[in-house]
Each structure stands twice: as structure tokens, then as C-alpha cells.
Protein backbone atom coordinates (compact mmCIF):
# COMPACT_ATOMS: atom_id res chain seq x y z
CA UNK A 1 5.06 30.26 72.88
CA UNK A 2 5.48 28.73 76.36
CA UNK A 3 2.05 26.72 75.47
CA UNK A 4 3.38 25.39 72.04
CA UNK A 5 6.36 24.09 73.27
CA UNK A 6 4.63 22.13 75.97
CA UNK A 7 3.14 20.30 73.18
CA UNK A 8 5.92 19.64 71.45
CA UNK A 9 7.45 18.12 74.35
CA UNK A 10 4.18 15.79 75.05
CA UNK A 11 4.20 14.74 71.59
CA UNK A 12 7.79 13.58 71.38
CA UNK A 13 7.37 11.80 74.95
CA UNK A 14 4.09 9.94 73.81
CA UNK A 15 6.15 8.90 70.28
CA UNK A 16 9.55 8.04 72.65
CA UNK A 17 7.20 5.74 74.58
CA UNK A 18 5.66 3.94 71.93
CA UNK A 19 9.42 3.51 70.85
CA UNK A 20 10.45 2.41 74.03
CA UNK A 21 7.45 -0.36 74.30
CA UNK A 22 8.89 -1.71 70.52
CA UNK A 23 12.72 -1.80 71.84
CA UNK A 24 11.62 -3.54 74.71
CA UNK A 25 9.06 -6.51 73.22
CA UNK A 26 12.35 -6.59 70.36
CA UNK A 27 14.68 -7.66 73.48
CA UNK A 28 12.23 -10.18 75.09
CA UNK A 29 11.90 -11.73 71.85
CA UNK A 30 15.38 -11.95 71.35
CA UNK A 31 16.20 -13.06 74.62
CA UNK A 32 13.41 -15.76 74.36
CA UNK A 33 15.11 -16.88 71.04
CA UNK A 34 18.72 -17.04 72.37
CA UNK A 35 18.87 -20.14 74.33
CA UNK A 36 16.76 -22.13 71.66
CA UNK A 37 19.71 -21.02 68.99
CA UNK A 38 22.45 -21.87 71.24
CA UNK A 39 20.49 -25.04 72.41
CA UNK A 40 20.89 -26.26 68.28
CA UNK A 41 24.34 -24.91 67.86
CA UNK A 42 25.18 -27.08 70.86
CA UNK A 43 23.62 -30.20 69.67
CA UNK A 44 24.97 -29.81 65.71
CA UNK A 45 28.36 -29.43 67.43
CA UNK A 46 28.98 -33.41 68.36
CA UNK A 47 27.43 -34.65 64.79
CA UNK A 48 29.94 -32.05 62.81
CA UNK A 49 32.90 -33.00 64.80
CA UNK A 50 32.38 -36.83 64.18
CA UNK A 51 32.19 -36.30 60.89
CA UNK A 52 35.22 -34.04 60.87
CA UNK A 53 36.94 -36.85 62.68
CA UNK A 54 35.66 -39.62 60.15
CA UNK A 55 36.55 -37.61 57.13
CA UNK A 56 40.30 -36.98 58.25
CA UNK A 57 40.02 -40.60 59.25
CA UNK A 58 39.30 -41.78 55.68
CA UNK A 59 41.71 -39.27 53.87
CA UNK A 60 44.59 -41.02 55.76
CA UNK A 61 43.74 -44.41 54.26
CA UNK A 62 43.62 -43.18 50.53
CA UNK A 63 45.72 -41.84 48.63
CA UNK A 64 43.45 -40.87 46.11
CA UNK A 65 42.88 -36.97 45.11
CA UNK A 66 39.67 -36.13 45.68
CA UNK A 67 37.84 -33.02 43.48
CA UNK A 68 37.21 -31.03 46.87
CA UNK A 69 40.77 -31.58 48.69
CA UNK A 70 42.56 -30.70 45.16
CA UNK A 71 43.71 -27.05 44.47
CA UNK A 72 42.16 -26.07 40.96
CA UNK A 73 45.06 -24.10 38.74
CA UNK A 74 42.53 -24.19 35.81
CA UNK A 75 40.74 -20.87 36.66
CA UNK A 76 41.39 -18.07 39.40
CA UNK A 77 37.80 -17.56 39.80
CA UNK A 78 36.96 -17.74 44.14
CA UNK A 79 33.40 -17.70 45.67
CA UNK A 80 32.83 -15.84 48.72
CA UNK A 81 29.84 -16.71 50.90
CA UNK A 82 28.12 -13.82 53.37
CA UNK A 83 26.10 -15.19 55.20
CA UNK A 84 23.94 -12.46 56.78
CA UNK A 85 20.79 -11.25 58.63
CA UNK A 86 17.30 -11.00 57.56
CA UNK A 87 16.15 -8.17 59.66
CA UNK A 88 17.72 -4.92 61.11
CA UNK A 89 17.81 -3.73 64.65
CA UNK A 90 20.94 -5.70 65.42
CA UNK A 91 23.26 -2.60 66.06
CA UNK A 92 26.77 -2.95 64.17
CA UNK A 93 26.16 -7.11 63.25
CA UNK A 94 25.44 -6.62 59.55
CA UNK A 95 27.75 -3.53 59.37
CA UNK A 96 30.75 -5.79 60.86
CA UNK A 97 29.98 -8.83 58.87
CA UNK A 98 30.03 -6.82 55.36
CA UNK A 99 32.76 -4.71 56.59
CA UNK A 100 34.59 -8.16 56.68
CA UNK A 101 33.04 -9.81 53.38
CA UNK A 102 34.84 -6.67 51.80
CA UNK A 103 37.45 -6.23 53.57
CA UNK A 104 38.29 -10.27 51.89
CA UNK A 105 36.99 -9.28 48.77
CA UNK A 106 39.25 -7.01 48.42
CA UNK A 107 42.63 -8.72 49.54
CA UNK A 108 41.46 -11.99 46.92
CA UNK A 109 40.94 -9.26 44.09
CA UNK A 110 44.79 -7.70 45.25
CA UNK A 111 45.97 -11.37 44.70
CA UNK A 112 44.43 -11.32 40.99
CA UNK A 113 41.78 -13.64 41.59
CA UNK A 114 38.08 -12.77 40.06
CA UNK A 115 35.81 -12.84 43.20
CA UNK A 116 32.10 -14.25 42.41
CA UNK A 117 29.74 -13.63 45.24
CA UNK A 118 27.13 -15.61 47.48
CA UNK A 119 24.71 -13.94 49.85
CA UNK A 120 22.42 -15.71 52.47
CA UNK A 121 20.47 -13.28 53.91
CA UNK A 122 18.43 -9.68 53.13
CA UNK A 123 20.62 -7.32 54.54
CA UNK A 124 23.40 -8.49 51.73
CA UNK A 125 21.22 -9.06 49.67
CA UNK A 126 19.84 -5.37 49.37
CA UNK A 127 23.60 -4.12 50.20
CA UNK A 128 25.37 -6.03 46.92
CA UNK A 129 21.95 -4.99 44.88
CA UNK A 130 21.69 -1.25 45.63
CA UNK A 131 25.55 -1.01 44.59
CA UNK A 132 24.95 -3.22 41.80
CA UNK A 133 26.94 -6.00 42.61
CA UNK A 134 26.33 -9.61 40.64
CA UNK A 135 25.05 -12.35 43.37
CA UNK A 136 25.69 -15.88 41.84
CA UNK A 137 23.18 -17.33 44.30
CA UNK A 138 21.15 -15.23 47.07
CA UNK A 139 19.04 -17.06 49.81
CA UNK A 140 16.29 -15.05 52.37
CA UNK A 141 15.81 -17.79 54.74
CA UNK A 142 14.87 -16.92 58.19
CA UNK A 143 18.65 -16.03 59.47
CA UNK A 144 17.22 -16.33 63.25
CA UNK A 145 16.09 -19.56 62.92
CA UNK A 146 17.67 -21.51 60.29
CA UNK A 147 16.56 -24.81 58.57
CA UNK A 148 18.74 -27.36 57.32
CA UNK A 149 16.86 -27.60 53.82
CA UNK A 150 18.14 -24.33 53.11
CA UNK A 151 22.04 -25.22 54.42
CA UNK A 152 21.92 -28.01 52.01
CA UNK A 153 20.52 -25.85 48.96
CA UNK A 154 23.15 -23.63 50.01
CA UNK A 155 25.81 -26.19 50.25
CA UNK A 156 25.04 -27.84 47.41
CA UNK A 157 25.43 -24.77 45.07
CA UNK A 158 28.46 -24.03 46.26
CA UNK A 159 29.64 -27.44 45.80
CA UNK A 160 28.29 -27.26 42.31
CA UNK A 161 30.44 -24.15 41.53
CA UNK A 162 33.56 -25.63 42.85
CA UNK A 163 33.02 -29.03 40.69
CA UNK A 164 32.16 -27.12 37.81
CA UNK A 165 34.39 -26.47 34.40
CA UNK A 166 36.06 -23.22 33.48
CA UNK A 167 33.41 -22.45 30.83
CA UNK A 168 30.86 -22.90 33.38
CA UNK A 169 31.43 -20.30 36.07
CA UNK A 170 33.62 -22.86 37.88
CA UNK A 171 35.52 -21.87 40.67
CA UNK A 172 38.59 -22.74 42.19
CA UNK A 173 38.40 -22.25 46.22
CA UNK A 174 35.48 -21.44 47.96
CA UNK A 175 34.96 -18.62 51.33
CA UNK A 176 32.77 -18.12 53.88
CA UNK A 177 32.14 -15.18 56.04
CA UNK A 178 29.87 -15.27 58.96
CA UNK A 179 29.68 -14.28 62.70
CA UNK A 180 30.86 -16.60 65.20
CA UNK A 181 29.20 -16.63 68.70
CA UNK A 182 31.96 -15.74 71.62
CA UNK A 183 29.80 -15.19 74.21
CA UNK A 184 26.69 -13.00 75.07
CA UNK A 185 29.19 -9.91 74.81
CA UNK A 186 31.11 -10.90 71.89
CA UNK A 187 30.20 -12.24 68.71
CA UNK A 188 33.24 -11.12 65.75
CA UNK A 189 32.98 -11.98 62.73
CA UNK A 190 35.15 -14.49 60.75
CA UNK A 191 36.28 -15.97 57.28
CA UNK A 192 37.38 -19.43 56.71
CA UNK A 193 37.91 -21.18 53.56
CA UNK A 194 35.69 -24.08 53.00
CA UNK A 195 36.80 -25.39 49.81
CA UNK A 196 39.31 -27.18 48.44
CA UNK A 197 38.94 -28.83 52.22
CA UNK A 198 41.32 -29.14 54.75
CA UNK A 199 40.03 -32.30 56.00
CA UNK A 200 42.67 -32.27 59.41
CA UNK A 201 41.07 -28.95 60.26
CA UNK A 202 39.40 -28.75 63.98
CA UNK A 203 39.84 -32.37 64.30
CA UNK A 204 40.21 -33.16 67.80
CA UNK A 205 43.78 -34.66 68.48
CA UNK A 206 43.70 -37.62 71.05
CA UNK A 207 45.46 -37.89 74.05
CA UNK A 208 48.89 -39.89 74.87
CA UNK A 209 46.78 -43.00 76.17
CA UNK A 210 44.03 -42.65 73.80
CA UNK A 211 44.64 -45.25 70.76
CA UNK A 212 43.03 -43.86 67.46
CA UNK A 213 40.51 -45.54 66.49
CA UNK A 214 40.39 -48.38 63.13
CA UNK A 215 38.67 -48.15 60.29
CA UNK A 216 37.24 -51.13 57.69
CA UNK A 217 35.66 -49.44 54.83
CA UNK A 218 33.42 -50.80 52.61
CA UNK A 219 32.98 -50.74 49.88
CA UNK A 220 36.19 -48.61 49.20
CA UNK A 221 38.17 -45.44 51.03
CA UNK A 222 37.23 -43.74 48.07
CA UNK A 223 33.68 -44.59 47.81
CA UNK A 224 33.36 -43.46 51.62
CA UNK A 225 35.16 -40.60 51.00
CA UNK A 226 32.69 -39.40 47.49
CA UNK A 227 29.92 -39.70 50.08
CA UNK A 228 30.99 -38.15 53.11
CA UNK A 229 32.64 -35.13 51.53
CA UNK A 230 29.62 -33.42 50.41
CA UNK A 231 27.79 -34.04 53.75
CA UNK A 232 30.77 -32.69 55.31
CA UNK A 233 30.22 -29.32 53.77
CA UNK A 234 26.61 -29.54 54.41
CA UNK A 235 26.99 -29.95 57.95
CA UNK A 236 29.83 -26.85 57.98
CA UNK A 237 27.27 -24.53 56.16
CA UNK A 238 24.63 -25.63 58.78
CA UNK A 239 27.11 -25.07 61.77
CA UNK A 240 28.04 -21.66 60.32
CA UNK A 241 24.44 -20.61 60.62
CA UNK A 242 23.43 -21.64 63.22
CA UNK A 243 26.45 -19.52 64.92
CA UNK A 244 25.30 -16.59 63.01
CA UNK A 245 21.51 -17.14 63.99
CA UNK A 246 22.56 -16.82 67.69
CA UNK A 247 25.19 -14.03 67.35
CA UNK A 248 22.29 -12.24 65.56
CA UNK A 249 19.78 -12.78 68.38
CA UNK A 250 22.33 -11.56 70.99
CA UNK A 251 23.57 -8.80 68.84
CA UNK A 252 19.62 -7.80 68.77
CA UNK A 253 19.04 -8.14 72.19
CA UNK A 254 21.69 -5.67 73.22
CA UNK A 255 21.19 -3.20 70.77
CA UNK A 256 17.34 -3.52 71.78
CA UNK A 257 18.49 -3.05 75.68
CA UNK A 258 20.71 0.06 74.68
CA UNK A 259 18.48 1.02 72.63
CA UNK A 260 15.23 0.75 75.50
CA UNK A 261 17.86 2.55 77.98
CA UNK A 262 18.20 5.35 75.26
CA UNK A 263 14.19 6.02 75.17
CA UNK A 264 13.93 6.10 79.01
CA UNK A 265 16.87 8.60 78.96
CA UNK A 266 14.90 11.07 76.08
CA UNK A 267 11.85 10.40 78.03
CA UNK A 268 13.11 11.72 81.09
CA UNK A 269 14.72 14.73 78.93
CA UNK A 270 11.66 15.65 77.29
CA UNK A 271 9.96 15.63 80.48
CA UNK A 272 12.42 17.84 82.20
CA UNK A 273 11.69 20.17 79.67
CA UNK A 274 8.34 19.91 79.71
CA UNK A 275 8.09 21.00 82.99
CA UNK A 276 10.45 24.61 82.61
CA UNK A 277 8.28 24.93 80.00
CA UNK A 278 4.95 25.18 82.04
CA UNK A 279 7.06 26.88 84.85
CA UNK A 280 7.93 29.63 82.04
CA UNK A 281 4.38 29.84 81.24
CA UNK A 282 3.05 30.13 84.83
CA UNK A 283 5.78 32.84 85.54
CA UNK A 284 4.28 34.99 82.45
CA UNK A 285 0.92 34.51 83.39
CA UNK A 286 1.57 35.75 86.69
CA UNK A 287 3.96 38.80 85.41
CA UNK A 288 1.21 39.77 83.20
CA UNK A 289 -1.48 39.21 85.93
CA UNK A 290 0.64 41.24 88.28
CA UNK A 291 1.67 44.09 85.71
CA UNK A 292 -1.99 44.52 84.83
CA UNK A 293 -2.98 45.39 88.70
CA UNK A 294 -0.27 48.14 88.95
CA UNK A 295 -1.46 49.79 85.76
CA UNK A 296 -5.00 49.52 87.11
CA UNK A 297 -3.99 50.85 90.91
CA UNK A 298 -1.48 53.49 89.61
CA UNK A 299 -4.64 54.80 86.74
């Protein structure tokens, strides 16, 4: 019995260690990846806020209402966007961020509005599908390393929906949920609402000796506004990915760590027992070896 068990316990430490090699080549990777995503959420950061700054900047001069900073009273319809991972072994990230996307779903269907859904991203993909949930639009692109092709595909169906008449599936405000990067402890995840825009939003407010800046625009507010509105929700969609591709990758990383620490701990376990086990088996041997010479001395 002794004998079996030692097996047992050899087999689960040779399986534990192949597990532990996985977890820890999943953390390198991840920890490889991490300053590469931060390194492009970094540089995205000063091209979004200028045009942040230059579409609040135009707004002011016009007095024109624009389709995407007008509320829509034609249809309650809203669109939420989850934008999610592609792959597992992230610990609680795709739990949180769908606990979230529900958790708003939810409070917009308590306020009467008719909630159509967007998911970027396997994990919500296969969540909304295996409980039968519609998906408007569904993107698998890559969620650790996004591209911009797909943020503008992305963007510009969204936009589509929120432009679009009644009879067409249009939609009258437009939400995002995603997972915003803290720090390499804490990445939470968050919903904003992207459309109809709030141009002022994050704008970065000058100081009391900084003059703002003047504008000439040619060849009309308007016209300047038509064109940078859309590549202002391009560039959001972008940003918001790029946040989630490097909460992922730290998510990953420490999940993979726990998860490496974990193995070592089983490891160390198994062998423990391992050991009592061969002890137990020795101390029979030797009972038996020892029981057998006293029969044959007292015979």
C-alpha cells in the first residue's frame, strides 16, 4: 500500500512541475510584454489629449449641434462596449470586467432603456454566447497587443450605430467598459460613456498665467468639428485598449507568480509525503523482517 502511494506522490510532483515550468515561462512572458504596453499607452496619451483639447477648443466657437454631442430622444436603445481578454490565466481580470459590464447592464435596463451589446475580445465573446446573449458586433483581436486597424473598425461601428435611424438598430448613447491600469498592483475596472460626447471631459484646464490658446479655422468650426469628432472616438477606443492590454499583462503576470508560488508549495507537500510514505514502508519491511526471526528462533 505503502509502495502505491509513493507513486502517487511521484506522479503528482512530476505533473506539479511541469505546471510550475508553464506558470513560470506565462510570467516572463508577461513581464517581457508589460513595459512594451505601457511604453504605447504612454505615447497615445499626448496625441489623445491634444485632440481632446482641440475638440473642446472647436465646440466653444460653434454653436452648431453636432449628431455625436446631441442627446437622441428618438429611441431608448444604448450600446455597451466590453472590451475584454483573449486568453485566460489572468486570475479575476475577465471575471471583474464582466462582473462590471453586468453590473451596467443591468442599472440601464432598471432605467427602461433596451441594452444592445458589443464585445472585443474571446473571453466575452464565449461568456455572452454560451448564455445566449445577442452581440451586435464581436472582435478577437489580440487583446495583449492591440492594433489600431482594429480600434478604428471598432470605433467606427459604434459610431455607425449611434448615427443610425430608429428602424435601423440606432442607438441613442453609447458605453464602454474596460480595465484601467492603476499601477502594477491595481488595475479596476471602469465604465464611461463615450457617446453623445462630452467634449470638456479630461481636458486639461490651464493655469492662472497660461493664456488659452486661438484658433482660425478653416474652412468652417463646423467642418473641423465633422472631421475631428470621429477621430476623437477613434483615438478613445484605441486609448481604452491599450489600458486594458497592459492591465491584462499585469493581471497575468501576478496570477502566473501566485500561481508558480502555489506549485512550489504542492511540490514541497507532495514531497513531504512522499517521504512518510517510504518511511512507512521501511518500518513494515523491517517489522515483518523482525517478526519473521522470532517465529523462526522461538520454532
Amino acid at each position: 500500500m505503502a509502495g502505491g502511494s509513493q507513486r502517487v506522490y511521484k506522479q503528482r510532483i512530476k505533473s506539479t512541475q511541469s505546471l510550475k515550468k508553464m506558470f513560470r515561462a506565462q510570467e516572463l512572458i508577461a513581464a517581457s510584454r508589460i513595459s512594451k504596453a505601457r511604453g504605447r499607452t504612454a505615447a497615445a496619451a499626448p496625441y489623445e489629449r491634444a485632440i481632446t483639447r482641440a475638440v473642446s477648443a472647436v465646440a466653444t466657437h460653434t454653436s452648431t449641434d453636432h449628431p455625436l454631442t446631441s442627446e437622441r430622444h428618438d429611441t431608448n436603445r444604448a450600446a455597451v462596449l466590453v472590451i475584454a481578454s483573449d486568453r485566460g490565466m489572468a486570475g479575476s481580470y475577465s471575471a471583474s470586467l464582466i462582473r462590471e459590464s453586468e453590473r451596467l447592464v443591468a442599472q440601464l435596463t432598471a432605467e427602461g432603456k433596451e441594452v444592445t451589446l458589443y464585445a472585443a475580445g474571446r473571453r466575452a465573446i464565449s461568456y455572452y454566447g454560451y448564455r445566449g446573449r445577442e452581440l451586435s458586433g464581436q472582435w478577437s483581436y489580440g487583446s495583449d497587443n492591440p492594433q489600431s486597424d482594429v480600434a478604428t473598425e471598432i470605433a467606427d461601428t459604434l459610431l455607425g450605430a449611434f448615427l443610425a435611424p430608429v428602424a435601423e438598430g440606432g442607438v441613442a448613447e453609447l458605453h464602454v467598459v474596460y480595465t484601467q491600469f492603476v499601477n502594477m498592483v491595481t488595475q479596476r475596472p471602469r465604465v464611461v460613456r463615450m457617446l453623445p460626447l462630452e467634449v470638456v471631459e479630461g481636458v486639461a484646464v490651464p493655469g492662472e498665467d497660461e493664456a488659452l490658446p486661438l484658433y482660425d479655422f478653416e474652412p468652417s468650426p463646423e467642418q473641423v468639428l465633422d472631421s475631428l469628432l470621429p477621430r476623437y472616438v477613434r483615438s478613445r477606443i484605441f486609448s481604452f485598449m491599450l489600458d486594458a492590454a497592459a492591465s491584462e499583462l499585469a493581471s497575468r503576470q501576478r496570477a502566473m507568480h501566485t500561481a508558480t508560488d502555489n506549485a512550489e508549495d504542492l511540490i514541497r507537500t507532495y514531497t513531504r509525503l512522499a517521504n512518510q510514505a517510504r518511511q512507512a514502508d521501511i518500518t513494515q519491511e523491517i517489522s515483518e523482517i523482525v517478526s519473521g526471526a522470532d517465529a523462526l528462533a522461538a520454532s
